[in-house]
Protein backbone atom coordinates (compact mmCIF):
# COMPACT_ATOMS: atom_id res chain seq x y z
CA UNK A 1 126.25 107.79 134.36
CA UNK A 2 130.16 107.44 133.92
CA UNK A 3 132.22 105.01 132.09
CA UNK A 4 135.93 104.25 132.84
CA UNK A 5 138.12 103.67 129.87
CA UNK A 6 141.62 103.50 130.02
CA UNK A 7 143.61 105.91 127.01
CA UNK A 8 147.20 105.49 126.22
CA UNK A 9 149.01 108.46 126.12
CA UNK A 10 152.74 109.89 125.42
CA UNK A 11 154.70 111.34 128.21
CA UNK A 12 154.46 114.69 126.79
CA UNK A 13 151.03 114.30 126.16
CA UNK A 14 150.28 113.43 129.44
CA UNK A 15 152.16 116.66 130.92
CA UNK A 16 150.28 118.36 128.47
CA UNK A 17 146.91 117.17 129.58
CA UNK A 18 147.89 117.74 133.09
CA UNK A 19 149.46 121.34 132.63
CA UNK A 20 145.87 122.45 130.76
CA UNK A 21 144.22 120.55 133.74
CA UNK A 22 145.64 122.97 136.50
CA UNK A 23 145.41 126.48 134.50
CA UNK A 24 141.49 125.18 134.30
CA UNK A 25 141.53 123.95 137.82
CA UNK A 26 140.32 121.12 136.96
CA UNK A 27 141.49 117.64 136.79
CA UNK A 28 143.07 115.76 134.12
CA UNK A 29 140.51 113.24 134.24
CA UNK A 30 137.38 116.07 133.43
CA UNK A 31 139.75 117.64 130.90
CA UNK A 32 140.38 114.58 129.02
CA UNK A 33 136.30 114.13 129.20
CA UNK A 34 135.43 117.61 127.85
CA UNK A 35 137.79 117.46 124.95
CA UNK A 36 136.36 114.52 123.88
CA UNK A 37 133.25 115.04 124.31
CA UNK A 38 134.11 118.47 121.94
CA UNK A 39 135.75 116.35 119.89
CA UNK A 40 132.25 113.86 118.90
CA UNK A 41 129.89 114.79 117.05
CA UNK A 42 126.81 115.07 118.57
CA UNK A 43 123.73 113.15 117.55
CA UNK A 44 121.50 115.34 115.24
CA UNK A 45 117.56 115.43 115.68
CA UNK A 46 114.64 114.79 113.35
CA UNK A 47 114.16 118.57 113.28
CA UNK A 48 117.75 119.11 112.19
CA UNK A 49 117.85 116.51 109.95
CA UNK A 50 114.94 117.95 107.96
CA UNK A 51 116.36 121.11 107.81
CA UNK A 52 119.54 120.12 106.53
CA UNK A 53 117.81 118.36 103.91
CA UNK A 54 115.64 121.45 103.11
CA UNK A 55 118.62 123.42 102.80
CA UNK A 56 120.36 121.20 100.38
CA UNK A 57 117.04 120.74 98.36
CA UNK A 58 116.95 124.57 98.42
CA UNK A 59 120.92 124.67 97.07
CA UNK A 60 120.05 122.70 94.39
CA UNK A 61 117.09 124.50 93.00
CA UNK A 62 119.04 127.48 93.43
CA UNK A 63 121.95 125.34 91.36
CA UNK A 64 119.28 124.29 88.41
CA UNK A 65 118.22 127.84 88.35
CA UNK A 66 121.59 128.83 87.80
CA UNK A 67 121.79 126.66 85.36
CA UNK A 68 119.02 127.16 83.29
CA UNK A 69 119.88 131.30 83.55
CA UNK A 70 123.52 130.33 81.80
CA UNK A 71 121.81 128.82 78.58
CA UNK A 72 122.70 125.32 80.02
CA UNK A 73 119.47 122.84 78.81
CA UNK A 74 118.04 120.78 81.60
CA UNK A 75 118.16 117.10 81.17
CA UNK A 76 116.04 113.95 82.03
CA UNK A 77 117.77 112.05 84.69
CA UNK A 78 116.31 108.49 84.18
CA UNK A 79 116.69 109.05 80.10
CA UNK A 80 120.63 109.54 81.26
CA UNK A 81 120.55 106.45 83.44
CA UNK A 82 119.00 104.56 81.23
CA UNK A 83 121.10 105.41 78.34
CA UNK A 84 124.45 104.77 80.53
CA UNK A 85 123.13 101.84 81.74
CA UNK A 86 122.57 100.23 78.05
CA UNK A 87 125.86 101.71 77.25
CA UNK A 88 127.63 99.66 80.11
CA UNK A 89 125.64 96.71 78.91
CA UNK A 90 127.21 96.90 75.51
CA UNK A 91 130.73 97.36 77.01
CA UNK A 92 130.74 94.42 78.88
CA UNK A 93 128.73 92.25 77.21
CA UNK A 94 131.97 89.91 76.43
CA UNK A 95 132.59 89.57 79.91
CA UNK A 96 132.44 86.59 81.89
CA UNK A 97 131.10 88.04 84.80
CA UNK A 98 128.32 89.68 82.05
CA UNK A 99 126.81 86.18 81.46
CA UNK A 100 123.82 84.87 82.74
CA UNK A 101 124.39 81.70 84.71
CA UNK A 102 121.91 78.99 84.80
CA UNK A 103 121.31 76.12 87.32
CA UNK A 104 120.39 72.70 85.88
């Protein structure tokens, strides 16, 4: 199934669409329709998705490997959170926004 939708274009876009149209032999009207459909990205499966995650996960092992071959020490990521966070504590503590607000 179809949709109509109605696109606004510049003369010279227009003659530009239509000039591609007829070296395709096609119509402006399918032309406009495959170059936006080329145009969208396409909706990616579960499958896909996984893999693209895998991949990533894979990168960054790869990365920390890296890492660990160049001297550099690993580090605890929630001891690093948690330090930053008491850290942001402290530097706003004066703030108004900082301050707890109770209801009476």
């Amino acid at each position: 199934m179809t949709t109509a939708i109605t696109i606004h274009l510049q003369p010279e876009q227009l003659a530009a669409l239509e000039a591609e149209a007829l070296r395709r032999g096609t119509t402006a009207d399918r032309l406009a329709s495959e170059l936006v459909a080329h145009q969208l990205p396409r909706a990616e499966t579960k499958a896909e998705r996984i893999a693209r995650m895998r991949h990533a996960l894979d990168e960054a092992e790869r990365f920390r490997r890296s890492l660990r071959a160049a001297g550099v020490p690993s580090i605890d990521a929630v001891e690093a959170i948690r330090r930053a966070r008491e850290e942001l504590e402290e530097r706003t503590a004066g703030w108004p926004s900082s301050q707890t607000q109770t209801s009476s």
